[in-house]
C-alpha atoms as a PDB file:
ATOM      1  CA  UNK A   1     115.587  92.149 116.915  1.00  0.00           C
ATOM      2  CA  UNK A   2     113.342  94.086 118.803  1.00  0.00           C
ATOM      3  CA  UNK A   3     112.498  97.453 117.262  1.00  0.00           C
ATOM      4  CA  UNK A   4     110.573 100.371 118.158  1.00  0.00           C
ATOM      5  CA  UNK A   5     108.009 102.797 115.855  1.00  0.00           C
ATOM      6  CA  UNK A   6     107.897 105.940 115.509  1.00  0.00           C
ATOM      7  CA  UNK A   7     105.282 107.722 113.752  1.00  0.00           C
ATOM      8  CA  UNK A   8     101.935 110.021 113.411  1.00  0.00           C
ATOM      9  CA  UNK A   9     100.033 110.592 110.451  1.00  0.00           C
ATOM     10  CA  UNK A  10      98.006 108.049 108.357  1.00  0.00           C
ATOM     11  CA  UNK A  11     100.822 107.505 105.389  1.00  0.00           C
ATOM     12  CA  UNK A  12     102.793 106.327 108.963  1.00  0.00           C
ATOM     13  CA  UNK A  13      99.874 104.076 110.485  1.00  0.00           C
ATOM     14  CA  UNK A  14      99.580 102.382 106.508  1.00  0.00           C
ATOM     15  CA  UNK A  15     103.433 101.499 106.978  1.00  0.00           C
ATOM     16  CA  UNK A  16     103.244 100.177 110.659  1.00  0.00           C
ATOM     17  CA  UNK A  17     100.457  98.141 109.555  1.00  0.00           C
ATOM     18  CA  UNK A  18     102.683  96.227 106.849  1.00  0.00           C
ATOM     19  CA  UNK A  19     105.890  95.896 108.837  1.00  0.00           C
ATOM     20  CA  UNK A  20     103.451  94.206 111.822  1.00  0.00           C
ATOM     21  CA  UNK A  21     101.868  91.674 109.464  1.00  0.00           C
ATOM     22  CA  UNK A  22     105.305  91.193 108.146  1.00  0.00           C
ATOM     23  CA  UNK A  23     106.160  89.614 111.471  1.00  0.00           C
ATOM     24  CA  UNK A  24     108.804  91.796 112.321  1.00  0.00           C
ATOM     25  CA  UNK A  25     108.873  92.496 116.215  1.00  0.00           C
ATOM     26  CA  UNK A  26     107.241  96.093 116.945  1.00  0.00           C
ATOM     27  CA  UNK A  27     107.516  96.197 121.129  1.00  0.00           C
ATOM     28  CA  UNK A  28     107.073  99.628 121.360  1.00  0.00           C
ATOM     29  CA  UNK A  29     105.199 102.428 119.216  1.00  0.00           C
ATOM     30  CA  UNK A  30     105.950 106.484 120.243  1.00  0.00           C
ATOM     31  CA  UNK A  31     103.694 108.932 119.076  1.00  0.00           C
ATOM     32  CA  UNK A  32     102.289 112.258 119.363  1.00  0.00           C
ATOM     33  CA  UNK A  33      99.762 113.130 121.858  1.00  0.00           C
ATOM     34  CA  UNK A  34      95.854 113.313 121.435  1.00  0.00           C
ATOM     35  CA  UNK A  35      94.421 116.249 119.737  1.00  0.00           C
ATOM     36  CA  UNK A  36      91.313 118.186 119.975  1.00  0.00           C
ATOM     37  CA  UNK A  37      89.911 117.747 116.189  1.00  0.00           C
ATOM     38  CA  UNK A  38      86.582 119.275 114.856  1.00  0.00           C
ATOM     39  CA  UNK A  39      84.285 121.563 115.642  1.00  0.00           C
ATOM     40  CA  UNK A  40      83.281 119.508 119.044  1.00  0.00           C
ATOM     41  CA  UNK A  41      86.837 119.809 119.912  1.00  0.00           C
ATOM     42  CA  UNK A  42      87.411 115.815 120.433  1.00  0.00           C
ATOM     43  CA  UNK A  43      90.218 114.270 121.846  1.00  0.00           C
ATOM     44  CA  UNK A  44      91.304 112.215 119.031  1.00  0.00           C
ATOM     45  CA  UNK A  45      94.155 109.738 119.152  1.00  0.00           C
ATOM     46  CA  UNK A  46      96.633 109.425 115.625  1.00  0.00           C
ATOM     47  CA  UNK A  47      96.512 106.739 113.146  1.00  0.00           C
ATOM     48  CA  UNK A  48      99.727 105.417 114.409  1.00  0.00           C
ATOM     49  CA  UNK A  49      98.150 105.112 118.026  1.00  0.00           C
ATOM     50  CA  UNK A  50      95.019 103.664 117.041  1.00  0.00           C
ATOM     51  CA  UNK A  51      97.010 101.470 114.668  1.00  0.00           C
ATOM     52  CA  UNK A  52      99.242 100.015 117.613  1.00  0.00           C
ATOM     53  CA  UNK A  53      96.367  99.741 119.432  1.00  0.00           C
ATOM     54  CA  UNK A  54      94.727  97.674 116.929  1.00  0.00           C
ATOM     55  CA  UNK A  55      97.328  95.469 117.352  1.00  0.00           C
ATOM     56  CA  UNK A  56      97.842  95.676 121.281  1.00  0.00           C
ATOM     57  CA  UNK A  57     101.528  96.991 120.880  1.00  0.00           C
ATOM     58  CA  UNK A  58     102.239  99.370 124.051  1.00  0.00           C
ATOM     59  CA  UNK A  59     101.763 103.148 123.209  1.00  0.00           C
ATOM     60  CA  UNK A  60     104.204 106.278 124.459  1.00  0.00           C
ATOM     61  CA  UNK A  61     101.958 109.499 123.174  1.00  0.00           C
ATOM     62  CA  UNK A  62     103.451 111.928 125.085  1.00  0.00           C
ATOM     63  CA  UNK A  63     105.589 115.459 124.582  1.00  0.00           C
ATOM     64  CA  UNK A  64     109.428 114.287 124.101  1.00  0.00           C
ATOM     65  CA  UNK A  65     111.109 116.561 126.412  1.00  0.00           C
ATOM     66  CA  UNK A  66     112.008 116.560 130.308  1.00  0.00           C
ATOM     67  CA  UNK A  67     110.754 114.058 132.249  1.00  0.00           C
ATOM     68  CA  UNK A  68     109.008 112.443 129.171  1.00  0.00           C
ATOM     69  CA  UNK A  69     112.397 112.044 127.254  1.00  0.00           C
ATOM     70  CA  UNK A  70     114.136 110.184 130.278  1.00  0.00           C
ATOM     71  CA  UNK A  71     111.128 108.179 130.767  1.00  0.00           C
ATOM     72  CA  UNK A  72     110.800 107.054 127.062  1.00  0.00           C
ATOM     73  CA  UNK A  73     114.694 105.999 127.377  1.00  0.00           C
ATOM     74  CA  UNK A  74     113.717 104.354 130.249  1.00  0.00           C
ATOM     75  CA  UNK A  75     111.163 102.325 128.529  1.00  0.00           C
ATOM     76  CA  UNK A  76     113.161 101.816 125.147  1.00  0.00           C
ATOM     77  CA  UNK A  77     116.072  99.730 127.840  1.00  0.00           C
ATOM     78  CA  UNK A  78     112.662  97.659 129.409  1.00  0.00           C
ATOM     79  CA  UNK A  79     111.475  96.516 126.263  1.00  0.00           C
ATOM     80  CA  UNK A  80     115.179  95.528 125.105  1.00  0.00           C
ATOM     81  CA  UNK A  81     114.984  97.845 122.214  1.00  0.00           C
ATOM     82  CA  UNK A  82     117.487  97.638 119.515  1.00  0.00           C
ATOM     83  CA  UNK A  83     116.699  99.652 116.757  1.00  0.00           C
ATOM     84  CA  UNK A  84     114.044 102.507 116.275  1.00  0.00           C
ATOM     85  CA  UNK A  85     112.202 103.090 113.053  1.00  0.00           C
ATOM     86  CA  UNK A  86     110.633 106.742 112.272  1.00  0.00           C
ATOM     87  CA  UNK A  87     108.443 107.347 109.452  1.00  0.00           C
ATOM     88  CA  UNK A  88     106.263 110.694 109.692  1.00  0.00           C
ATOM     89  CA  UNK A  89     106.794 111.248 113.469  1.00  0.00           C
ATOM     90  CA  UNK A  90     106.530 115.114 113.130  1.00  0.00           C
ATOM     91  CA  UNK A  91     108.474 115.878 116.143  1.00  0.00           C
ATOM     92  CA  UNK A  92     112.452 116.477 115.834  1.00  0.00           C
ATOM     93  CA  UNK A  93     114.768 113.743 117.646  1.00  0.00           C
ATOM     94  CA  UNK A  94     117.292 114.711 120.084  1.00  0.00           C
ATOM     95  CA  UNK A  95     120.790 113.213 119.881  1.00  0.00           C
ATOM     96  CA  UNK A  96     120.724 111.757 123.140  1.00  0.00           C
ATOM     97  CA  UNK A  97     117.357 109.729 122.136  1.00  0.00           C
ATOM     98  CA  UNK A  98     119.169 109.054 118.213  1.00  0.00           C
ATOM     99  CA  UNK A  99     122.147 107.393 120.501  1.00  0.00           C
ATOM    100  CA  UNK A 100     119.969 105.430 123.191  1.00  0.00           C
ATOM    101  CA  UNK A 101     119.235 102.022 121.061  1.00  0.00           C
ATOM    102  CA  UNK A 102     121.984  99.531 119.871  1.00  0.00           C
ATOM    103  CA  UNK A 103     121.102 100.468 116.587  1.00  0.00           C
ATOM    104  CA  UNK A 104     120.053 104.039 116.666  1.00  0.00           C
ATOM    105  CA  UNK A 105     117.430 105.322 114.292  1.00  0.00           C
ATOM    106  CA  UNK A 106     116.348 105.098 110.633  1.00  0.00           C
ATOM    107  CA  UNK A 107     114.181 107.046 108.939  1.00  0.00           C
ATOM    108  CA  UNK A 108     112.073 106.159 105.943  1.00  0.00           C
ATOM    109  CA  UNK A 109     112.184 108.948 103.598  1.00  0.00           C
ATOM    110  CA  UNK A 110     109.841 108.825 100.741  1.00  0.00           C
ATOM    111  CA  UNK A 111     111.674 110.446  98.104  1.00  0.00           C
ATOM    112  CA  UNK A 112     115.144 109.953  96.716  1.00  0.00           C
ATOM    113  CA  UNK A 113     117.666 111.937  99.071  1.00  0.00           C
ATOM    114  CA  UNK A 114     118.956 114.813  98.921  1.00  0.00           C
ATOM    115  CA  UNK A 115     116.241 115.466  96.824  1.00  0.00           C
ATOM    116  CA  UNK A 116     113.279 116.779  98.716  1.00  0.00           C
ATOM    117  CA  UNK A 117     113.855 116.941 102.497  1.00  0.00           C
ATOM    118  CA  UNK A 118     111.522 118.123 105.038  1.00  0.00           C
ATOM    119  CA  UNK A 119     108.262 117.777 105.328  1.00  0.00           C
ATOM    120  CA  UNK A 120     106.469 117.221 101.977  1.00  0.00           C
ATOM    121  CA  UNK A 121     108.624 115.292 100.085  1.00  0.00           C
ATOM    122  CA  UNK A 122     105.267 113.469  98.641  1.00  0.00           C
ATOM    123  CA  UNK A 123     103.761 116.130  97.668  1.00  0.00           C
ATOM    124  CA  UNK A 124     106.593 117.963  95.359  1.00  0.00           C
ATOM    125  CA  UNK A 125     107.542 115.610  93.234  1.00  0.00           C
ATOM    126  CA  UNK A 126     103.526 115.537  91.889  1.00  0.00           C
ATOM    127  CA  UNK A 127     103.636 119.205  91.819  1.00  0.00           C
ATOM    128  CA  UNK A 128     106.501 119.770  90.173  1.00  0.00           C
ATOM    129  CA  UNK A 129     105.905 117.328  87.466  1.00  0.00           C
ATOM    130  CA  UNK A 130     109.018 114.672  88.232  1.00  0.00           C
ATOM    131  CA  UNK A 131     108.332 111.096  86.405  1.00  0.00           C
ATOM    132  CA  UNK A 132     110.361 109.167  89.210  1.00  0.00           C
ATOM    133  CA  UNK A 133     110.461 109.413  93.159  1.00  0.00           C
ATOM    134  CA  UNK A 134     111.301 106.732  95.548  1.00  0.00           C
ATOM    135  CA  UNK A 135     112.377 105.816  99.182  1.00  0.00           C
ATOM    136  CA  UNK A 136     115.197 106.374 101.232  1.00  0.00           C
ATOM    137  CA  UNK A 137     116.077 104.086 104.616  1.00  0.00           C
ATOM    138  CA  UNK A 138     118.800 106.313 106.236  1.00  0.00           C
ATOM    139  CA  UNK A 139     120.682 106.358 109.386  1.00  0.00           C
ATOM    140  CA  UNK A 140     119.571 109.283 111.095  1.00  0.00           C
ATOM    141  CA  UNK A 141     121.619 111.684 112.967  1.00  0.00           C
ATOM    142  CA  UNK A 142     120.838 114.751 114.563  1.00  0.00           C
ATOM    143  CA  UNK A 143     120.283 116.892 111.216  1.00  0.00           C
ATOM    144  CA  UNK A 144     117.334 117.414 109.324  1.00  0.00           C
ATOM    145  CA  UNK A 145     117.307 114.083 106.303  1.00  0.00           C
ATOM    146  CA  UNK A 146     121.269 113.912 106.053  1.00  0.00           C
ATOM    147  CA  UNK A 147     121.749 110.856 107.265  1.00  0.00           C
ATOM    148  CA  UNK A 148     123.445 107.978 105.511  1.00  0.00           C
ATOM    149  CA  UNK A 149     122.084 106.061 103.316  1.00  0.00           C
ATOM    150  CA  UNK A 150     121.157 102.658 103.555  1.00  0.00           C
ATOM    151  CA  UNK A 151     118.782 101.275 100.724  1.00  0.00           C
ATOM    152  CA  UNK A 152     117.073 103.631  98.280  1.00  0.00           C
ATOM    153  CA  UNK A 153     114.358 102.787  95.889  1.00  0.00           C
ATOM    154  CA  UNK A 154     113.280 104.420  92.959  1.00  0.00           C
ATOM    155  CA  UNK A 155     109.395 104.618  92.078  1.00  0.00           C
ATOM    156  CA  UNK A 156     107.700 105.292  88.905  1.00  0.00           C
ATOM    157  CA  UNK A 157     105.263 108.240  89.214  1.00  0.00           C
ATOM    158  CA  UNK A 158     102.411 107.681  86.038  1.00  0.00           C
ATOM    159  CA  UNK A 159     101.259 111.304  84.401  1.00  0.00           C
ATOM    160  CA  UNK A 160      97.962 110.766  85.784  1.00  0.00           C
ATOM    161  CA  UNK A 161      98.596 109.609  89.390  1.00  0.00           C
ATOM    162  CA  UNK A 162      97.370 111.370  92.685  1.00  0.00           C
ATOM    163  CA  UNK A 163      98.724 111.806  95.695  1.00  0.00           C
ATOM    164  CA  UNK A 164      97.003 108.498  97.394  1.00  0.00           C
ATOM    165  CA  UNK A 165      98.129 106.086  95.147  1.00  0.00           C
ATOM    166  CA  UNK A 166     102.053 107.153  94.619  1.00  0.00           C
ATOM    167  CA  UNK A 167     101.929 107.359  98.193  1.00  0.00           C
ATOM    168  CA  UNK A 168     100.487 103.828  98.482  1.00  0.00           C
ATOM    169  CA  UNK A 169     103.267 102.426  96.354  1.00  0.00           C
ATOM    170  CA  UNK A 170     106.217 104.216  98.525  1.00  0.00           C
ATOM    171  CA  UNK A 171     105.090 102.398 101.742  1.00  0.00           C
ATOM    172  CA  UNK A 172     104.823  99.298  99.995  1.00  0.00           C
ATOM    173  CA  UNK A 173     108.654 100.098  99.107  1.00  0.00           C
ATOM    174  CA  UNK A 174     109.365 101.185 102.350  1.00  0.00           C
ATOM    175  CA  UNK A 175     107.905  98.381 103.760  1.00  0.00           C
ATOM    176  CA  UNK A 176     110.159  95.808 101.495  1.00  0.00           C
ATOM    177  CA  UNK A 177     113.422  98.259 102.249  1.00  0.00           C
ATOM    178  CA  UNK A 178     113.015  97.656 106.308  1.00  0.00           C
ATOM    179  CA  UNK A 179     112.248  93.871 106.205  1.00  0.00           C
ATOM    180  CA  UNK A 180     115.967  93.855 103.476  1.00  0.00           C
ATOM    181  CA  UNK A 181     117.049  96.228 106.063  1.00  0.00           C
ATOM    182  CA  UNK A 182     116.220  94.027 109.279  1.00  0.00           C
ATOM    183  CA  UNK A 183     117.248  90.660 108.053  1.00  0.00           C
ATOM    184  CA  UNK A 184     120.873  91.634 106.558  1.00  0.00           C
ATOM    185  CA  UNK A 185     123.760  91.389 108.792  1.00  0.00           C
ATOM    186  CA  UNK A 186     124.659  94.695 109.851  1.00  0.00           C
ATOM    187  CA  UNK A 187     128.219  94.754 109.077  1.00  0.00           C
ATOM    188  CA  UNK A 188     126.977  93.863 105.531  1.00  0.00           C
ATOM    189  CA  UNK A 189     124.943  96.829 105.319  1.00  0.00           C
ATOM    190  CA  UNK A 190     126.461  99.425 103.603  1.00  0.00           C
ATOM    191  CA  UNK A 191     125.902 102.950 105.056  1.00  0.00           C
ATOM    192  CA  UNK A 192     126.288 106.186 101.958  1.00  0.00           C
ATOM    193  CA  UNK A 193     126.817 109.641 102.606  1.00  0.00           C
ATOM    194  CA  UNK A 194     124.375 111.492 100.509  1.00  0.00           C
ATOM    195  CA  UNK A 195     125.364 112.982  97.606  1.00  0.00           C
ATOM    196  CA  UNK A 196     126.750 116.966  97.927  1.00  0.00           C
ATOM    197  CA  UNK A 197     124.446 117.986  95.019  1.00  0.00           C
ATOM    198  CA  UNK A 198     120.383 117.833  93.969  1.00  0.00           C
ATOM    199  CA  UNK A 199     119.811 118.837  97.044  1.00  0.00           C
ATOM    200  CA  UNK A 200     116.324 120.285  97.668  1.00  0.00           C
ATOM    201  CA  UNK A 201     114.109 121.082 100.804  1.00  0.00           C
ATOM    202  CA  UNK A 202     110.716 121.171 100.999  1.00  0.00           C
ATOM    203  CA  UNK A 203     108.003 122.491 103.665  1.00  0.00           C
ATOM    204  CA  UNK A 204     105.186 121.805 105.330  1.00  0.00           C
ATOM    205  CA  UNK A 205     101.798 122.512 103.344  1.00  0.00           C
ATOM    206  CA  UNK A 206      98.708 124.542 104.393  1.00  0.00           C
ATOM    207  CA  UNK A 207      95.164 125.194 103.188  1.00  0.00           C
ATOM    208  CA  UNK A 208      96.393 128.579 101.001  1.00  0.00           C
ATOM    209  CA  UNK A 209      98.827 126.577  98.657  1.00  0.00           C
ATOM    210  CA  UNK A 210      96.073 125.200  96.976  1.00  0.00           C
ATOM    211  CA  UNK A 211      94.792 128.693  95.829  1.00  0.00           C
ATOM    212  CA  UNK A 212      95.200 129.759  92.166  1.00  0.00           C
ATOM    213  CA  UNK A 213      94.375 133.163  90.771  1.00  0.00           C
ATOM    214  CA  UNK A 214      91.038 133.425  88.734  1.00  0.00           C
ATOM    215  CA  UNK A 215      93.434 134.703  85.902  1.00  0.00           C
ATOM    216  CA  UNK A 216      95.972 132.287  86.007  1.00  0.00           C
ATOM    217  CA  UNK A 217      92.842 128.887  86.014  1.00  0.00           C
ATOM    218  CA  UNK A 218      91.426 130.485  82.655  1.00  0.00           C
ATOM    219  CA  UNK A 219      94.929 130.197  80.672  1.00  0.00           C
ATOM    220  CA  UNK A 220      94.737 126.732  82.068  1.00  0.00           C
ATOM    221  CA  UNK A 221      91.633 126.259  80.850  1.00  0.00           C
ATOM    222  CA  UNK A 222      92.127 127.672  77.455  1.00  0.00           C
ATOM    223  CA  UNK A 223      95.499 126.078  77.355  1.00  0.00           C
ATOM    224  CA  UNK A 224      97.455 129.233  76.155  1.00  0.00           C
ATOM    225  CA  UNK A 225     100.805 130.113  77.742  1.00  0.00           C
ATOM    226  CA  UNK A 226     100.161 133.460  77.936  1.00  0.00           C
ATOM    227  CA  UNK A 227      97.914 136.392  80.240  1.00  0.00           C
ATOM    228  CA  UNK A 228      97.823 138.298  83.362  1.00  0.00           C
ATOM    229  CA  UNK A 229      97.512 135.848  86.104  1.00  0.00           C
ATOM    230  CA  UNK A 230     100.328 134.938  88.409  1.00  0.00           C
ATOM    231  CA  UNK A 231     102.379 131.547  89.051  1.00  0.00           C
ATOM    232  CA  UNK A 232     100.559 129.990  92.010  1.00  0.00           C
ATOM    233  CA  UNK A 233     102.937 130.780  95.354  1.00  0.00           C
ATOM    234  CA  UNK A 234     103.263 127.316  95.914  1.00  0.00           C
ATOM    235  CA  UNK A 235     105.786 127.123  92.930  1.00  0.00           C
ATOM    236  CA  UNK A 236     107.496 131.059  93.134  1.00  0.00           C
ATOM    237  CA  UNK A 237     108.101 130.007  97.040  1.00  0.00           C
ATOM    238  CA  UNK A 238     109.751 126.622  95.841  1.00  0.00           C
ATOM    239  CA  UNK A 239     112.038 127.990  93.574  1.00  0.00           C
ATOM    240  CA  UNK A 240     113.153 130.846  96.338  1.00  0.00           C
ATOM    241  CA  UNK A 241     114.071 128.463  98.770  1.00  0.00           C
ATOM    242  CA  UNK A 242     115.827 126.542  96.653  1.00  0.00           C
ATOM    243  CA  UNK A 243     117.390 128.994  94.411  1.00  0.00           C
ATOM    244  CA  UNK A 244     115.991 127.619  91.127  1.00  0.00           C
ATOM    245  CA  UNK A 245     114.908 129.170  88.461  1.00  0.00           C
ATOM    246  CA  UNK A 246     110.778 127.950  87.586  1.00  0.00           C
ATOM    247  CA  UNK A 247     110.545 125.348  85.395  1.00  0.00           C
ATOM    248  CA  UNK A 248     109.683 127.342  81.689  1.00  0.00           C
ATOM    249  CA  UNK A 249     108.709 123.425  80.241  1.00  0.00           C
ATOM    250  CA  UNK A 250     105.581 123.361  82.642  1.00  0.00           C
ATOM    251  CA  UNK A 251     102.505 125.095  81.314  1.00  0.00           C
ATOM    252  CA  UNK A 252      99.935 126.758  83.485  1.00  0.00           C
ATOM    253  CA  UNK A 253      97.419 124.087  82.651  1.00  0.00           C
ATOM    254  CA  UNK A 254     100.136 121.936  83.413  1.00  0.00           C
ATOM    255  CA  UNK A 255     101.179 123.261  86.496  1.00  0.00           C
ATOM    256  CA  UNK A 256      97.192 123.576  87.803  1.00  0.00           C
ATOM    257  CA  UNK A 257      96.555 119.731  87.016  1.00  0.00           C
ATOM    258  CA  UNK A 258      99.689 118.759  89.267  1.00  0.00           C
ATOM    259  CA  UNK A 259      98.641 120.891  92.123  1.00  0.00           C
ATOM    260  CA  UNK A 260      95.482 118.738  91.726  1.00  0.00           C
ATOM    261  CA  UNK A 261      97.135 115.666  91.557  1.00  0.00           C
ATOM    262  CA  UNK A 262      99.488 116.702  94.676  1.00  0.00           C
ATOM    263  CA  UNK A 263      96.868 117.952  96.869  1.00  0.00           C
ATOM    264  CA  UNK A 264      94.582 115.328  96.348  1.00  0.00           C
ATOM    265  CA  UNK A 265      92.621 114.835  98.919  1.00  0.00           C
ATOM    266  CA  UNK A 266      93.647 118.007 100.822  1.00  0.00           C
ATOM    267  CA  UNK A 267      94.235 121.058 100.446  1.00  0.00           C
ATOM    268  CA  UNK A 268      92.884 120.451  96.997  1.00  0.00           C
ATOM    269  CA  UNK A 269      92.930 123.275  94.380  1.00  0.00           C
ATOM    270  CA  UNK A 270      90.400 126.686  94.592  1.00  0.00           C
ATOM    271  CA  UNK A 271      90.311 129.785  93.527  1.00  0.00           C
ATOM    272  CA  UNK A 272      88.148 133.315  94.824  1.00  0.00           C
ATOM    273  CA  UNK A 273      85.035 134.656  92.592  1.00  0.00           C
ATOM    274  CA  UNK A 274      83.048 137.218  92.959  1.00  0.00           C
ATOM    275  CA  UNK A 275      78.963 136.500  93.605  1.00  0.00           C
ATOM    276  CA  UNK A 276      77.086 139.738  93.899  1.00  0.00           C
ATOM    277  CA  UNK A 277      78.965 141.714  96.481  1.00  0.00           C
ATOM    278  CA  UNK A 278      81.313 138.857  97.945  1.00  0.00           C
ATOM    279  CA  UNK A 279      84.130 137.027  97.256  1.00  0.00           C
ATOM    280  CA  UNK A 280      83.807 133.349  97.722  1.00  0.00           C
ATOM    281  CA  UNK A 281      86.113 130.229  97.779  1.00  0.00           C
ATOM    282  CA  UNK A 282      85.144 127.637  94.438  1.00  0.00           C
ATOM    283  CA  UNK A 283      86.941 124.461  94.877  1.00  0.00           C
ATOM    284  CA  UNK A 284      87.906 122.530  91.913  1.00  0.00           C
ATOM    285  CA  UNK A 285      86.556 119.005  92.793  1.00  0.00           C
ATOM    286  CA  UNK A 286      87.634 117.178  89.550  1.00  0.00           C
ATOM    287  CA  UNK A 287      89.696 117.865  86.650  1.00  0.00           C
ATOM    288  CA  UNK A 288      91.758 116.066  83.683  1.00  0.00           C
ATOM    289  CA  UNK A 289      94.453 116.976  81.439  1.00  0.00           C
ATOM    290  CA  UNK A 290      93.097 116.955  78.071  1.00  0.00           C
ATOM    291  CA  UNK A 291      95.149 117.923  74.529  1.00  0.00           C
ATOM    292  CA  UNK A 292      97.070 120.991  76.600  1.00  0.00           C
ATOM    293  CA  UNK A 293      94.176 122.494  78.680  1.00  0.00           C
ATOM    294  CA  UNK A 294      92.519 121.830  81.586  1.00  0.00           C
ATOM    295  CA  UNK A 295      89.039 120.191  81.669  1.00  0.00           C
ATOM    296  CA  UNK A 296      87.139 120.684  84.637  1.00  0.00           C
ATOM    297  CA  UNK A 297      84.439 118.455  85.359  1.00  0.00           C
ATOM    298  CA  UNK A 298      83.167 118.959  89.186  1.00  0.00           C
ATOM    299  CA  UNK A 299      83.077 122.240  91.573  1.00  0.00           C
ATOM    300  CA  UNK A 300      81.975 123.131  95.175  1.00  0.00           C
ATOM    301  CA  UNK A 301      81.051 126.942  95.725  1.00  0.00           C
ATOM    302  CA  UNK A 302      81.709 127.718  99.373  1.00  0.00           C
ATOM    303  CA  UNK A 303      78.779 126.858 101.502  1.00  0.00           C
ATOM    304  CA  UNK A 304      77.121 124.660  98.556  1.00  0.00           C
ATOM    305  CA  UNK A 305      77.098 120.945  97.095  1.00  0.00           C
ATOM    306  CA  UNK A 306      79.348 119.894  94.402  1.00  0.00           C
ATOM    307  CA  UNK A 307      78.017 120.171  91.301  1.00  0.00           C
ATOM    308  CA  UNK A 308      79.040 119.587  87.570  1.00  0.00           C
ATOM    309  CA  UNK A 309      81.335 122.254  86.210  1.00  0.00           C
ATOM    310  CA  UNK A 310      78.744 122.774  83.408  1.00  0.00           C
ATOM    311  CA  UNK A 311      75.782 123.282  85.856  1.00  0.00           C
ATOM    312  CA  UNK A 312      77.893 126.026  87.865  1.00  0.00           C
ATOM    313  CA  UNK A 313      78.606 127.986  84.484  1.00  0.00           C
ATOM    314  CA  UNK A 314      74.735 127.914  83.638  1.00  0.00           C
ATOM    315  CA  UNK A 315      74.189 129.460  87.083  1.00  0.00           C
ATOM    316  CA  UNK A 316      76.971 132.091  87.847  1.00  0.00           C
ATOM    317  CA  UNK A 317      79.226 134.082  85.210  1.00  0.00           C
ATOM    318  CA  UNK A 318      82.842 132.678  85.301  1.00  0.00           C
END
């Protein structure tokens, strides 16, 4: 079978990387175009690209639309492509492209549909304290994650585990799912509509979830459940989009040490004090869990080195 890949981000470029050395046939990878990154501005290819590259599998980084959408479907008939994988593209598909291979598309989701669609479905399931995620190979069609099911996984997620290494263990899944997938006979694969209820959406992350109010890090600290500081946003805008209630189980030392262990390695978790006259950004750069409170052990003050937590204390009033 001769399958296409399409995909951006590193998580994506780790998964194309084990489905290649798994043998399976990868003609064709699509991918989003090069981006200026840094302060020098530097046309920088993906992961995925640089992956395929790697590999000397032909590239398509280009805008889907137009031209560039006839063109790839173009392409997908010269290369005799039969089915298209998507993992992480970042782009939405149009039907027209979801209907161009034999096969059509599937999508690995890394979390166990309905549960967490969109764009972060790593990242919640940390955050919000779950003890199980897993993957999802679906047939996609032209809505966002509601395709049918095809295999689903479940993953153990440890009380201690960042974001890097649950995420390490879903492509590994993923990886087994799509080689299942590939080699059963396709009238013998069974195709699920996904269950009418859990259903949960999630969104795409930026630098300011990882704040936490000054007020709200020393009840974590001290490990009481009570005080003036404020549920980080992350969680209050969670529960308003999906009409839930928070979670009155999850202390607030409990709730800062999964925001650590979800945003691991970025945004990370910081919070604002005051030095002299300004307000200024102090990253938490390590932390555990320890008997109900949280335990910091490393911090960066904007604009300095990180140090221990102990050594900050000794030089600023927290």
């Amino acid at each position: 079978m001769n399958i296409a890949y399409f995909g951006t981000p590193e998580i994506s470029a780790e998964l194309l990387k084990e489905i290649i050395e798994s043998s399976l046939s990868i003609k064709l990878v699509i991918t989003q175009p090069d981006k200026p990154v840094g302060k020098r501005l530097a046309s920088t290819s993906t992961p995925v690209k640089l992956c395929a590259e790697k590999y000397s599998i032909p590239v398509i980084d280009t805008e889907l639309r137009g031209d560039s959408m006839n063109a790839l479907i173009k392409q997908l008939n010269e290369h005799t492509i039969d089915l298209c994988l998507l993992f992480a593209y970042g782009k939405l598909i149009s039907k027209t492209l979801l209907q161009s291979p034999k096969y059509g598309f599937w999508n690995v989701h890394p979390s166990l549909l309905p549960a967490y669609r969109g764009a972060a479905p790593t990242i919640y399931p940390l955050l919000l304290g779950e003890n199980a995620t897993g993957v999802t190979l679906m047939q996609m069609n032209e809505n966002l994650d509601e395709g049918d099911v095809l295999l689903q996984d479940t993953i153990e997620i440890l009380p201690h585990e960042r974001r890097p290494e649950l995420e390490e263990k879903l492509v590994r899944c993923a990886a087994r799912q799509i080689i299942q997938a590939v080699s059963t006979d396709r009238a013998l694969l069974p195709q699920t509509p996904q269950s009418s209820t859990g259903t949960s959406y999630t969104r795409r992350i930026s630098k300011r979830d990882g704040f936490v109010e000054l007020d709200f890090l020393k009840i974590g600290v001290a490990g009481t459940q009570l005080g003036t500081g404020s549920i980080p946003p992350v969680f209050s805008s969670f529960y308003a989009q999906n009409h839930a209630g928070a979670d009155q189980d999850m202390s607030p030392a409990q709730m800062i040490y999964n925001m650590f262990r979800a945003f691991d390695p970025w945004p990370g978790v910081w919070t604002e004090i005051v030095i002299g006259k300004s307000s200024k950004r102090l990253k938490l750069s390590d932390m555990s869990l320890k008997d109900g409170h949280i335990d910091i052990s490393r911090v960066q003050l904007e604009g300095k080195s990180v140090v221990p937590f102990k050594t900050f204390v000794e030089a600023y009033s927290f």
